[in-house]
PDB file of N, CA and C in Angstrom:
ATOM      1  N   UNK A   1       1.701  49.257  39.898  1.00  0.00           N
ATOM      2  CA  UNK A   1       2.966  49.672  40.479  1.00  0.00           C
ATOM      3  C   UNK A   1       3.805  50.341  39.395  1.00  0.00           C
ATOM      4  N   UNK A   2       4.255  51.473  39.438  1.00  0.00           N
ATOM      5  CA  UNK A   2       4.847  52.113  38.676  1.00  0.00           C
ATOM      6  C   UNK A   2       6.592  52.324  39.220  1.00  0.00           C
ATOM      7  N   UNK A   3       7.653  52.337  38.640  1.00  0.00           N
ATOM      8  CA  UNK A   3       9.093  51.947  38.977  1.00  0.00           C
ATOM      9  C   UNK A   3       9.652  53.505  38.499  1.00  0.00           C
ATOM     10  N   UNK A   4      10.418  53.729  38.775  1.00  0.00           N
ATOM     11  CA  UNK A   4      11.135  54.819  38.356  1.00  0.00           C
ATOM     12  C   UNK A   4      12.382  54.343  37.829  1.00  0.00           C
ATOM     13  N   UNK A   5      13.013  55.067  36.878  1.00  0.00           N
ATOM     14  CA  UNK A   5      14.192  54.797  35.578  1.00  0.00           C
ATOM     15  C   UNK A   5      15.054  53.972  36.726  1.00  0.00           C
ATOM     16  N   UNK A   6      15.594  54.903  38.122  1.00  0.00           N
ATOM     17  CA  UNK A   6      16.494  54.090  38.850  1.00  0.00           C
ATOM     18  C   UNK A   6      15.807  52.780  39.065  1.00  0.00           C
ATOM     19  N   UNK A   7      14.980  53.003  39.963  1.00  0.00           N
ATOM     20  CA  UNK A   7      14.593  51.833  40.195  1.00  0.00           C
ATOM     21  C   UNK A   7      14.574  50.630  39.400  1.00  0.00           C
ATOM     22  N   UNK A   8      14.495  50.895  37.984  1.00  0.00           N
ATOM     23  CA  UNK A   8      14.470  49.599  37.208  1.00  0.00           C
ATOM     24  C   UNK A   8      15.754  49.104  36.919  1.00  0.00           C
ATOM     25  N   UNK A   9      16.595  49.879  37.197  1.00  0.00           N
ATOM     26  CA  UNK A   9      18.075  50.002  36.583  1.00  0.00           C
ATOM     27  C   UNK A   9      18.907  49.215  37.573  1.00  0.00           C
ATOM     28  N   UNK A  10      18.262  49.200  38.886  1.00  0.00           N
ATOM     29  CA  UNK A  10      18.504  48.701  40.265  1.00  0.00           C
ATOM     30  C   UNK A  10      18.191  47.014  39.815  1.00  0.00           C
ATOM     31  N   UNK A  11      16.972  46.901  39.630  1.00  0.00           N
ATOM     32  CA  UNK A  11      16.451  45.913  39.468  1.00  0.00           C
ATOM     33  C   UNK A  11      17.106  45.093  38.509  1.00  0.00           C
ATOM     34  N   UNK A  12      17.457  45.470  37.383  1.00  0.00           N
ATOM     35  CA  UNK A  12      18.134  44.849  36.418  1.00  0.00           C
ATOM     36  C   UNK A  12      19.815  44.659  36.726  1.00  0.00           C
ATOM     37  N   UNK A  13      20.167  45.447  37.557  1.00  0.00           N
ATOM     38  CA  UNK A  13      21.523  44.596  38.242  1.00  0.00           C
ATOM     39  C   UNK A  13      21.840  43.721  38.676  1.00  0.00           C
ATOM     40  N   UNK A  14      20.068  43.802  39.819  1.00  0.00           N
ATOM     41  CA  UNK A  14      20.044  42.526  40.348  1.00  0.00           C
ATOM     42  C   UNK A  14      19.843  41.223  39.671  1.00  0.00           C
ATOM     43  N   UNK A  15      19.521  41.387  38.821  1.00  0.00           N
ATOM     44  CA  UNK A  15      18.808  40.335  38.133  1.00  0.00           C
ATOM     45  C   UNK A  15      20.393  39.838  37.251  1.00  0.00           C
ATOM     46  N   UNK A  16      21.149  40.829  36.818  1.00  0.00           N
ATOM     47  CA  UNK A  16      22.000  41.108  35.728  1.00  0.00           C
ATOM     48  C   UNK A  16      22.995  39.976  36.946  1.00  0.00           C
ATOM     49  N   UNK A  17      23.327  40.220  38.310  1.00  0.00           N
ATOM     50  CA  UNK A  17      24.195  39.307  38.911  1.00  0.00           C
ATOM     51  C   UNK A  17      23.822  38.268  39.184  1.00  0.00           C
ATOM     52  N   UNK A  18      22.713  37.923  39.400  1.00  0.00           N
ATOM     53  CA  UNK A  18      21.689  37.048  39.959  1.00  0.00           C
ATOM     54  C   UNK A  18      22.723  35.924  38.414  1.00  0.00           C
ATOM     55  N   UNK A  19      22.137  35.882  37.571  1.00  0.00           N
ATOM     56  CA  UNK A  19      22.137  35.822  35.968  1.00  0.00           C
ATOM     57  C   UNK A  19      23.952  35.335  35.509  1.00  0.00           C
ATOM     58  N   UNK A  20      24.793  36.007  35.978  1.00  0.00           N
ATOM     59  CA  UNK A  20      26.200  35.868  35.788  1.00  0.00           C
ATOM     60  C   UNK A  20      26.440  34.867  36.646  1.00  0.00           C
ATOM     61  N   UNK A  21      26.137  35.006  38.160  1.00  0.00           N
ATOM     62  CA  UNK A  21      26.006  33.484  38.707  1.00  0.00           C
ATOM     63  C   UNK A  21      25.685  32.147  38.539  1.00  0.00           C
ATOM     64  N   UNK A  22      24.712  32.004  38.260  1.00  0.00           N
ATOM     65  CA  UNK A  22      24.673  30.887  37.314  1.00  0.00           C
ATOM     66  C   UNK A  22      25.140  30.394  36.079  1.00  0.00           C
ATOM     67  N   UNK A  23      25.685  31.608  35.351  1.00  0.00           N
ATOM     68  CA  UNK A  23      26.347  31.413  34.052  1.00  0.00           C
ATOM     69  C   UNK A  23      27.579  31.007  34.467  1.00  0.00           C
ATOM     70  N   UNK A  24      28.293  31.316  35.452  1.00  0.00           N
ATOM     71  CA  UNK A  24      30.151  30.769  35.533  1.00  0.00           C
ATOM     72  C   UNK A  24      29.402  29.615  36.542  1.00  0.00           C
ATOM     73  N   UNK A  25      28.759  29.402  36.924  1.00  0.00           N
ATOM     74  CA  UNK A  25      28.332  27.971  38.045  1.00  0.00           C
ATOM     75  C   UNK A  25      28.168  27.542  37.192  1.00  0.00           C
ATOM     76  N   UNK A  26      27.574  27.488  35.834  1.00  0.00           N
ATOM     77  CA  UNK A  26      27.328  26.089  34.875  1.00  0.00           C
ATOM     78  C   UNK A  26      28.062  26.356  33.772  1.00  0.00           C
ATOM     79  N   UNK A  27      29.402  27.066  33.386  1.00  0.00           N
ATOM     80  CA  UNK A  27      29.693  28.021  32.394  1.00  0.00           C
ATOM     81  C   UNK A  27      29.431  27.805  31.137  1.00  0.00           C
ATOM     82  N   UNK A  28      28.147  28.254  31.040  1.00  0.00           N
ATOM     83  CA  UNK A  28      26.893  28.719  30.280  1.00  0.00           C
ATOM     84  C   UNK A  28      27.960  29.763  29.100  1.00  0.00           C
ATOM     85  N   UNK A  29      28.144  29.180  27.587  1.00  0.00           N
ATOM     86  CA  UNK A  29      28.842  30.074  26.663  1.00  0.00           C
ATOM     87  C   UNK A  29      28.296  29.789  25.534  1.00  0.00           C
ATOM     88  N   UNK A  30      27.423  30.343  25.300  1.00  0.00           N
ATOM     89  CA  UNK A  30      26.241  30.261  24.052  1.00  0.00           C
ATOM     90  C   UNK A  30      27.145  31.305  22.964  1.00  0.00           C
ATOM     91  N   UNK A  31      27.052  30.775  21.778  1.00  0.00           N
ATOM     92  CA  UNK A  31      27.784  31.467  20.956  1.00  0.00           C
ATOM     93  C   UNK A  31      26.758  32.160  20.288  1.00  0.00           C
ATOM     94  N   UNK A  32      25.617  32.656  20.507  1.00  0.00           N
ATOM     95  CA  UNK A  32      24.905  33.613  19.935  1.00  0.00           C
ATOM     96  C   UNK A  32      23.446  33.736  20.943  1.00  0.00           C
ATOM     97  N   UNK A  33      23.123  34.853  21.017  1.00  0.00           N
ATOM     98  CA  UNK A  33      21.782  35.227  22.265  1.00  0.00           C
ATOM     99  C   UNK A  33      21.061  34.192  21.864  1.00  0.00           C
ATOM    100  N   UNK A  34      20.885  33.494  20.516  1.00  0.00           N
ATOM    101  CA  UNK A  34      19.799  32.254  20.274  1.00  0.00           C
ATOM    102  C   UNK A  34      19.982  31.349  20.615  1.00  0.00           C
ATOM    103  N   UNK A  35      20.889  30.671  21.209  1.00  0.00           N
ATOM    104  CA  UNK A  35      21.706  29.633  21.488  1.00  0.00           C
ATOM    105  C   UNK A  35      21.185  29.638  23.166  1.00  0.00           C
ATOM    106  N   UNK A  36      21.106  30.505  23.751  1.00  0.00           N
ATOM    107  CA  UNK A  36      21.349  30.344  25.036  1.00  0.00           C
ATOM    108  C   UNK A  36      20.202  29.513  25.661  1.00  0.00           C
ATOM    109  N   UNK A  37      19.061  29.485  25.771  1.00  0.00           N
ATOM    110  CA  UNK A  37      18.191  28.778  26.249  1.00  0.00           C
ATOM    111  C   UNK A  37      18.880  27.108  25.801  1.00  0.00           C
ATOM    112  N   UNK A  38      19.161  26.985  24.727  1.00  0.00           N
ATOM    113  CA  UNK A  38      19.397  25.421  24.494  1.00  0.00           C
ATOM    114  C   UNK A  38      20.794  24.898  25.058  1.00  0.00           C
ATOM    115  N   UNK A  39      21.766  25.916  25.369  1.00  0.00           N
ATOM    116  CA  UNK A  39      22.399  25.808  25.979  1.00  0.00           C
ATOM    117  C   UNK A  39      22.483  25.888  27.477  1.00  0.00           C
ATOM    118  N   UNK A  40      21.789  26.460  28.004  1.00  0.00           N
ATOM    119  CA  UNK A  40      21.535  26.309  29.525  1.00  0.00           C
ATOM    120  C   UNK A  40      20.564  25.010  29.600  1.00  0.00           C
ATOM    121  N   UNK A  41      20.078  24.309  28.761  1.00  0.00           N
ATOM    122  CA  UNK A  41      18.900  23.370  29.115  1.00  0.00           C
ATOM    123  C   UNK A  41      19.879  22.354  28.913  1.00  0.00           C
ATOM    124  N   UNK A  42      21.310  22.098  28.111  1.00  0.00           N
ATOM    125  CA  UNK A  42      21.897  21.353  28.120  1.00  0.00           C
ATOM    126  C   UNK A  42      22.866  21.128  29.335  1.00  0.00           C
ATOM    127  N   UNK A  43      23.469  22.190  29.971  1.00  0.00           N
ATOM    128  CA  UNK A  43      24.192  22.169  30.637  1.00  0.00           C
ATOM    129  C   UNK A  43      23.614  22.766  32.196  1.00  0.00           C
ATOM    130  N   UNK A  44      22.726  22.929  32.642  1.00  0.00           N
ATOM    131  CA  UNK A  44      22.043  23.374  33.755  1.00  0.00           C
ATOM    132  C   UNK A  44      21.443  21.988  34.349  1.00  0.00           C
ATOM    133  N   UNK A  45      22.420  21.520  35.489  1.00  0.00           N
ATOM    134  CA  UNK A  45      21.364  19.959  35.637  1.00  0.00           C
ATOM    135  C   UNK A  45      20.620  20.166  36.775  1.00  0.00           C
ATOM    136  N   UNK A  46      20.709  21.569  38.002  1.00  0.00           N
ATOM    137  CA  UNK A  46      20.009  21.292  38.472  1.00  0.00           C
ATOM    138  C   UNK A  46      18.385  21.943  37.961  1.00  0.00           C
ATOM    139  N   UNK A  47      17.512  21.038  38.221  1.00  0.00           N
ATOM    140  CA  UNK A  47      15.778  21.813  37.426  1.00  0.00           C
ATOM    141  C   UNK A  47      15.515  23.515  38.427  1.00  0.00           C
ATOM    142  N   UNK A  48      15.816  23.528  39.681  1.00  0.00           N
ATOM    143  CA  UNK A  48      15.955  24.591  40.719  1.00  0.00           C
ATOM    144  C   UNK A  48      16.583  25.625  39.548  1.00  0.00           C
ATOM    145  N   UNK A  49      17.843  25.879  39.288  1.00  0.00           N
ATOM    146  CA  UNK A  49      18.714  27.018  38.712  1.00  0.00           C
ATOM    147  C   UNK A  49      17.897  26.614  37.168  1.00  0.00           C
ATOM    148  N   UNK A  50      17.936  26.364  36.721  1.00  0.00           N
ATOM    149  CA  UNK A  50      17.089  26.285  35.154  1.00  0.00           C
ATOM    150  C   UNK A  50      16.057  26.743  35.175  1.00  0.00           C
ATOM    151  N   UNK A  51      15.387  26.700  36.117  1.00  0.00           N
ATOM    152  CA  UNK A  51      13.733  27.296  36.532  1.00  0.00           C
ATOM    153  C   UNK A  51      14.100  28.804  36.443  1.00  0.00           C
ATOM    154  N   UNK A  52      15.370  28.534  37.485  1.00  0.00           N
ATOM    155  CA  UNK A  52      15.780  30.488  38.037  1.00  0.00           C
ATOM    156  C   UNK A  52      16.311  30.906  36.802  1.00  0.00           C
ATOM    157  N   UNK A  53      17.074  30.279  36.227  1.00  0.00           N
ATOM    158  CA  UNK A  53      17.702  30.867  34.903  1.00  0.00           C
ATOM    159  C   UNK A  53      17.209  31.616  34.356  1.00  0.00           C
ATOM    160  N   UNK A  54      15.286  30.839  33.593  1.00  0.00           N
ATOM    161  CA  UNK A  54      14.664  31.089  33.071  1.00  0.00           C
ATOM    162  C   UNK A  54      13.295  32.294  33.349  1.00  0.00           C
ATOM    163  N   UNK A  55      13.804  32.241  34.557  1.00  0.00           N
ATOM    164  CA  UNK A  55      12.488  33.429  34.897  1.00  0.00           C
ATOM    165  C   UNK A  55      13.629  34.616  35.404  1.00  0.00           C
ATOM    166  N   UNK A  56      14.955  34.327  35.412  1.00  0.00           N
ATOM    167  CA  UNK A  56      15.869  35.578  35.529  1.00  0.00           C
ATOM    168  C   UNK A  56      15.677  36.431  34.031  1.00  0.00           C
ATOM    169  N   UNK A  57      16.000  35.480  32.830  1.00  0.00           N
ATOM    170  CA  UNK A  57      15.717  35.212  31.125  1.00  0.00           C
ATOM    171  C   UNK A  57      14.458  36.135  31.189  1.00  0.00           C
ATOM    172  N   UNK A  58      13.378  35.600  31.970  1.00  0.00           N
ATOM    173  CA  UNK A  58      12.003  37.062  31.220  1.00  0.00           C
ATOM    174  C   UNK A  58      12.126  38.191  32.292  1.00  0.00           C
ATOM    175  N   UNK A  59      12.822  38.258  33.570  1.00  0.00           N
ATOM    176  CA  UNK A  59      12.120  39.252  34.065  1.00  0.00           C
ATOM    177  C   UNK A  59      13.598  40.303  33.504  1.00  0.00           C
ATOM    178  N   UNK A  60      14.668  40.213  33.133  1.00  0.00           N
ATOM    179  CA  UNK A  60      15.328  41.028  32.764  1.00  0.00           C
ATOM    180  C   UNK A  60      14.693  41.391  31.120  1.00  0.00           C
ATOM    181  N   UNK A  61      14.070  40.419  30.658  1.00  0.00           N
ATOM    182  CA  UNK A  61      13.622  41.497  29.221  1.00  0.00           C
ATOM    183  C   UNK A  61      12.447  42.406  30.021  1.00  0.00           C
ATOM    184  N   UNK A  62      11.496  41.847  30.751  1.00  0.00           N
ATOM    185  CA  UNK A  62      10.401  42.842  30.666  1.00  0.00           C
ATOM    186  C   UNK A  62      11.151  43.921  31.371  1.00  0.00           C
ATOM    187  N   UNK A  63      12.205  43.847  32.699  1.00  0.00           N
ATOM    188  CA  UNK A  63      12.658  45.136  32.948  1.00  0.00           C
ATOM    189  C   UNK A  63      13.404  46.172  32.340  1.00  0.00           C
ATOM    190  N   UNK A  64      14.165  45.406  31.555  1.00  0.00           N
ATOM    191  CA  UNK A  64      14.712  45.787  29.991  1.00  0.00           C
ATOM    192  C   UNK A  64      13.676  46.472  28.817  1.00  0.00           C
ATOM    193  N   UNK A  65      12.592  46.094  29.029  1.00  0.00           N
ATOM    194  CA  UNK A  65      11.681  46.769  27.792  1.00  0.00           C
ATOM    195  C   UNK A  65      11.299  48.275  28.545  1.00  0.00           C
ATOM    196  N   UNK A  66      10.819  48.105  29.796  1.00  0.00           N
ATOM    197  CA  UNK A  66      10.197  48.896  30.816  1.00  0.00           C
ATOM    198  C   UNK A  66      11.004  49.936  30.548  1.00  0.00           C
ATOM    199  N   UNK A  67      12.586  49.685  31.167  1.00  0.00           N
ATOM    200  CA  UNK A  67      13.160  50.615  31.469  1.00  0.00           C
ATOM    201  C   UNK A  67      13.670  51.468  29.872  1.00  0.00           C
ATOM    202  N   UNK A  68      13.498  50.649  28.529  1.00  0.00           N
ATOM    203  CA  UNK A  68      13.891  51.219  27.733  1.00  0.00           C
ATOM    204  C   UNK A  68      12.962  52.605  27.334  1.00  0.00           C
ATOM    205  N   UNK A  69      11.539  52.219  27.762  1.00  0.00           N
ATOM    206  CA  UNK A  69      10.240  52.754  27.391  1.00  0.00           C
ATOM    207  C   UNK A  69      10.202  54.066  28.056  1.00  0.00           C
ATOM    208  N   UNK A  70      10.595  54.039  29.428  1.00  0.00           N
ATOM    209  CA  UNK A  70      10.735  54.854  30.675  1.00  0.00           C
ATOM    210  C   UNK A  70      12.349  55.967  30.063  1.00  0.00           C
ATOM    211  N   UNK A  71      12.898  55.447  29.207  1.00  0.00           N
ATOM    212  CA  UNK A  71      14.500  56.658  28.552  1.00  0.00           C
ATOM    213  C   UNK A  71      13.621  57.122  27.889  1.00  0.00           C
ATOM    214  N   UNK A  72      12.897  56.582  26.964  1.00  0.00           N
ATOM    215  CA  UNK A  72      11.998  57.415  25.587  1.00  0.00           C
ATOM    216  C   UNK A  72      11.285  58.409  26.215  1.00  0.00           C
ATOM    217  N   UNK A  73      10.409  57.814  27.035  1.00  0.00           N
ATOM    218  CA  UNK A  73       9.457  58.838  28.044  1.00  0.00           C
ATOM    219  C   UNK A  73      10.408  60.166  28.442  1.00  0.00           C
ATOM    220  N   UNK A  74      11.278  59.570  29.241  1.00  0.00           N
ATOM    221  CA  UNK A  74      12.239  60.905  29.723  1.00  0.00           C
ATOM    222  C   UNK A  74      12.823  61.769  28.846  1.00  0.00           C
ATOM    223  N   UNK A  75      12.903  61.395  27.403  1.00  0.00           N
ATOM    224  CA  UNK A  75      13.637  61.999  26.860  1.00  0.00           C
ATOM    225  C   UNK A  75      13.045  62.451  25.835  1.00  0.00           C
ATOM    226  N   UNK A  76      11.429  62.342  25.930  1.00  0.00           N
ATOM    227  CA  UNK A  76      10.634  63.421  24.914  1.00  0.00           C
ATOM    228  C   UNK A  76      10.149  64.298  25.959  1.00  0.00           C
ATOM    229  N   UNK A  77       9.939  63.996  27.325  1.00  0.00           N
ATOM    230  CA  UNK A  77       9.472  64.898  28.022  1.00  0.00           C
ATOM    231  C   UNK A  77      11.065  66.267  27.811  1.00  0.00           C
ATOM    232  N   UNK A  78      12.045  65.919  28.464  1.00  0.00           N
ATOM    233  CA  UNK A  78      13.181  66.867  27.708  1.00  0.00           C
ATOM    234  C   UNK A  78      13.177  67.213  26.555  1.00  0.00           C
ATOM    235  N   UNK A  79      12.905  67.168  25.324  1.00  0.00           N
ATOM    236  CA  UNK A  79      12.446  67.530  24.660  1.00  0.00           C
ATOM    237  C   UNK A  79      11.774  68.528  24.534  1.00  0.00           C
ATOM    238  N   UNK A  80      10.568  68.367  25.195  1.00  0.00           N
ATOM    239  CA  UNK A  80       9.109  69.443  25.020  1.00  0.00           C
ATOM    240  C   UNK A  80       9.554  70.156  26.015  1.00  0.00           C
ATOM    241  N   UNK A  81      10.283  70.004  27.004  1.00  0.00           N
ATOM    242  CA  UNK A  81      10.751  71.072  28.311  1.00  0.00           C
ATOM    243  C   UNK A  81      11.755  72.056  27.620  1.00  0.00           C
ATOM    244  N   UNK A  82      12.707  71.626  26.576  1.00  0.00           N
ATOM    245  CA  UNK A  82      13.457  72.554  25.868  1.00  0.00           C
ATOM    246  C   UNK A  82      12.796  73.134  24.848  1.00  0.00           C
ATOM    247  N   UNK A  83      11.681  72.631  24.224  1.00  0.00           N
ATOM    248  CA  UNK A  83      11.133  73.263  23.506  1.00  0.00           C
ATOM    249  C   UNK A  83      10.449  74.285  23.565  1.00  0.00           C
ATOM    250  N   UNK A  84       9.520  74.116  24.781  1.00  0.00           N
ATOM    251  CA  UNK A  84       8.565  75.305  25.389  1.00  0.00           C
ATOM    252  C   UNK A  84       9.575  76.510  25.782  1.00  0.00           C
ATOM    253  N   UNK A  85      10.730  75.852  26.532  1.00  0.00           N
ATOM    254  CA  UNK A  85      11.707  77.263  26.851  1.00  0.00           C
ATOM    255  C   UNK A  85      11.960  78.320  25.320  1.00  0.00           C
ATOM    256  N   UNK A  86      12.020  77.280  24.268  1.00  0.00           N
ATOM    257  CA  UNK A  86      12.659  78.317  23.435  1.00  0.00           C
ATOM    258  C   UNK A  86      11.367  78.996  22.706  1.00  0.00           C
ATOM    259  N   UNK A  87      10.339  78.604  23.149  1.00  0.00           N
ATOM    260  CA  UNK A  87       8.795  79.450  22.536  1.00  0.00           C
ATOM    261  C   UNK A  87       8.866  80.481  23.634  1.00  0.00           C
ATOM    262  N   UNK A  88       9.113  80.310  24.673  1.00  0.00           N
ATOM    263  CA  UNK A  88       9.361  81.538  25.703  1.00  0.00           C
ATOM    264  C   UNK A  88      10.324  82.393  25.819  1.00  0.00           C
TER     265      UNK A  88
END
């Protein structure tokens, strides 16, 4: 299955609100991105939202890596599209 830039960008909203919800439902305030898993495991009592927390936690990096991979892509293909124009 292949996603397009929107599409992932879509996806990661969802995920991005999905994600803020549970953070003011348990208000989840990790004082550094390293902190946060030990802090949601402290303060997340139900195992349901900790589960979700945590698979909200990987699927926004892998859509996050995806979609970062998918700007690079787009933006060497622009690249070589401006480039060829100016060989022409």
């Amino acid at each position: 299955m292949t996603l397009s830039y929107s599409d992932t960008r879509k996806k990661l909203d969802q995920i991005t609100a999905e994600m803020l919800g549970l953070i003011r439902k348990y208000g989840l305030d990790a004082a550094s991105p390293f902190d946060v898993i030990e802090v949601a495991r402290a303060k997340i009592t139900d195992q349901n939202d900790y589960i979700r927390f945590l698979e909200l936690s990987l699927e926004g990096r892998i859509y996050g890596e995806y979609g970062d991979a998918l700007q690079k892509q787009i933006d060497e293909e622009a690249r070589q599209t401006e480039a060829a124009k100016k060989l022409n």
